[in-house]
Protein backbone atom coordinates (compact mmCIF):
# COMPACT_ATOMS: atom_id res chain seq x y z
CA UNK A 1 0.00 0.00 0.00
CA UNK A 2 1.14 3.40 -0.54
CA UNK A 3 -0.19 6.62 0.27
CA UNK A 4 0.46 10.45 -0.47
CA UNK A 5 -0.32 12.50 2.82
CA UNK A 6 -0.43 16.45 1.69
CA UNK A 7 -0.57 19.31 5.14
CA UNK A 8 -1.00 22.96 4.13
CA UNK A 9 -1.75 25.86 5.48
CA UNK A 10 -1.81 29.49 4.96
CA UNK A 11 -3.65 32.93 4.46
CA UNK A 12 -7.37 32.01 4.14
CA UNK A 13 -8.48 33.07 0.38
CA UNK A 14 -10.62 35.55 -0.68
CA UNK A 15 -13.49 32.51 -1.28
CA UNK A 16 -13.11 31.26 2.01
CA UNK A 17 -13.08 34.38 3.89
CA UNK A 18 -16.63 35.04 2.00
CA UNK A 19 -18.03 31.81 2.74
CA UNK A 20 -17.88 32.92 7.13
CA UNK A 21 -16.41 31.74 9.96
CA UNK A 22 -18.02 28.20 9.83
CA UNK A 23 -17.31 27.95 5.61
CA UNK A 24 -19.85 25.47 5.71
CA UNK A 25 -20.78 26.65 2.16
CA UNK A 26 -17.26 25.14 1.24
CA UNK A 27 -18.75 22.03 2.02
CA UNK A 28 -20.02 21.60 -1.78
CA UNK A 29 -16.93 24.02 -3.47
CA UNK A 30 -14.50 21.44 -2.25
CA UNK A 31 -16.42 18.72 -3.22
CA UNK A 32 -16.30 19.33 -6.47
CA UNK A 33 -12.88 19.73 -6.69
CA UNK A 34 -12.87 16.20 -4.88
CA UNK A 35 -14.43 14.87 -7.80
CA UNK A 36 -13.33 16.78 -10.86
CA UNK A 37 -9.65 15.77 -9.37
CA UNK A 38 -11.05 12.03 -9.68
CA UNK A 39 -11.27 11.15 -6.23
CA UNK A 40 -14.86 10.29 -4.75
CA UNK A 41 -16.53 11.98 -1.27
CA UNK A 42 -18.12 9.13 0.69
CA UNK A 43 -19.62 11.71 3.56
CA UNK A 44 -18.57 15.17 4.91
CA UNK A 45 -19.30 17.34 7.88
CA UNK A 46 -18.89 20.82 9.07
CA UNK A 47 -18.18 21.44 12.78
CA UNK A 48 -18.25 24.89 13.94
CA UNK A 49 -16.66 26.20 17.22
CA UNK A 50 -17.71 28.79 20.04
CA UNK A 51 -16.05 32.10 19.35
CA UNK A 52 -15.57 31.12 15.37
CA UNK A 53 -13.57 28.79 13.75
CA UNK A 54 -14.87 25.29 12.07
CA UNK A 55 -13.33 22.03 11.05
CA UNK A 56 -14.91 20.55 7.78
CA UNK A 57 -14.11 16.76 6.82
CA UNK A 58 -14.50 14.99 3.52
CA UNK A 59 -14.44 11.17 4.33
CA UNK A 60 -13.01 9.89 0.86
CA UNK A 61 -13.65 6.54 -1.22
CA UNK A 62 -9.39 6.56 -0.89
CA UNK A 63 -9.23 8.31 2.49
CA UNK A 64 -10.01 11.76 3.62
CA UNK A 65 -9.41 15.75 3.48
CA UNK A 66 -10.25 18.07 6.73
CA UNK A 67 -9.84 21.70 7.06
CA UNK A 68 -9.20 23.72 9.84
CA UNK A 69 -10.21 27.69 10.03
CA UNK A 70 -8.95 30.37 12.51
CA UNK A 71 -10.96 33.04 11.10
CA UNK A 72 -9.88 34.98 14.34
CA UNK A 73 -6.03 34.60 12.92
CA UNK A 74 -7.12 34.61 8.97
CA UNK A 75 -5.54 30.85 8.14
CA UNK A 76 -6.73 27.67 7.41
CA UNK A 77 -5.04 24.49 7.20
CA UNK A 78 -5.68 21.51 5.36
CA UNK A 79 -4.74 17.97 5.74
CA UNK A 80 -5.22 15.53 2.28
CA UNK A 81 -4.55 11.75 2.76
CA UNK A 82 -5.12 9.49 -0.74
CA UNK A 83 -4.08 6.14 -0.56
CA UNK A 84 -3.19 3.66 -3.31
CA UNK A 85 -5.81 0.38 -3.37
CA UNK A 86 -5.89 -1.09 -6.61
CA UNK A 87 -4.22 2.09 -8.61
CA UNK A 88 -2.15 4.80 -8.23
CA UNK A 89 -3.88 7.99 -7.06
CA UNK A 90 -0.70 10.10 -6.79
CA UNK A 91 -1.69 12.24 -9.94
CA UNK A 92 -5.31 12.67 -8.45
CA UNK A 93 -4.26 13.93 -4.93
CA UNK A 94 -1.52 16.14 -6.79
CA UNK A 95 -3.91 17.41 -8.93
CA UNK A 96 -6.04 18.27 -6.08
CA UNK A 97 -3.98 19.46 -3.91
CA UNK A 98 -3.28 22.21 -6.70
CA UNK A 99 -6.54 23.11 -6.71
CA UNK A 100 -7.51 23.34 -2.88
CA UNK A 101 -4.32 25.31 -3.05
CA UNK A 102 -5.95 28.05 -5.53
CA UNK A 103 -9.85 27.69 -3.58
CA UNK A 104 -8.69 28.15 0.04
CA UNK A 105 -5.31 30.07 0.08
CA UNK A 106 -4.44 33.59 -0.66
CA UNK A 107 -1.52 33.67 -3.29
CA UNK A 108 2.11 33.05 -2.28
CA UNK A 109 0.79 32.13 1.35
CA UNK A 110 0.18 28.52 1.19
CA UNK A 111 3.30 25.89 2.88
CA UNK A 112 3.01 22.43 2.04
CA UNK A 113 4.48 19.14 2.80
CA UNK A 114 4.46 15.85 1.86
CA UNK A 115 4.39 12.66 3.64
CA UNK A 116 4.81 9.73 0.92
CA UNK A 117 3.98 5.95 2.65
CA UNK A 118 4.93 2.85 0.89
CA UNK A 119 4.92 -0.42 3.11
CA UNK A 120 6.83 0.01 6.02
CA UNK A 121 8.71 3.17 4.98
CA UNK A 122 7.93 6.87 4.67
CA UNK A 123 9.70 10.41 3.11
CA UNK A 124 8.48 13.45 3.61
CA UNK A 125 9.85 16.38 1.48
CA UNK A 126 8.27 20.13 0.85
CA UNK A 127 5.47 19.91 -1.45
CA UNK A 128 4.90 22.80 -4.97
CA UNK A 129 1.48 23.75 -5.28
């Protein structure tokens, strides 16, 4: 088994300031990139928190995606896990890391890094989005 494990965070984007404190009107926006990225959403939730802030979670067919917001500090991070069952999904949890990159981050703020798990060994290296 292998699997790509993606953490970002950054400067919350201009969409995901707009969408409030909870984003829970993300829930669908990053959805869709879940699919057009060729991954599939098996369930999702929004939790919101006293004061602001949420964490959303996408429960994925090959694993899952959650999102945390500090509207009170303007960041979000995000947290992308797509394993490998019967193919390789490296391309589709590239490809979508690219784009959650564009939806929820500002320009030029986003840091990423990448854990890659094959077997019984692991490398993590900084990630390009």
């Amino acid at each position: 088994m292998i699997a790509h494990h993606f953490v970002g965070g950054g400067t919350r984007s201009d969409d995901l300031r707009a969408a409030g404190d909870a984003a829970t009107g993300m829930l669908a926006a990053v959805a869709a990139q879940v699919r057009a990225a060729g991954l599939n959403v098996v369930a999702e939730q929004s939790v919101p928190f006293p004061g602001g802030g949420a964490t959303l979670v996408w429960v994925l067919a090959e694993s899952h995606l959650v999102m945390h917001l500090w509207p009170e500090q303007d960041r979000a991070t995000l947290d992308l896990h797509v394993c490998d069952y019967r193919a390789s999904n490296a391309g589709k949890a590239e490809r979508l890391r690219d784009a959650l990159d564009t939806l929820c981050f500002a320009p030029g703020s986003s840091d990423w890094r990448e854990l890659a798990i094959a077997g019984g060994s692991s490398a993590s290296r900084t990630a390009g989005a």
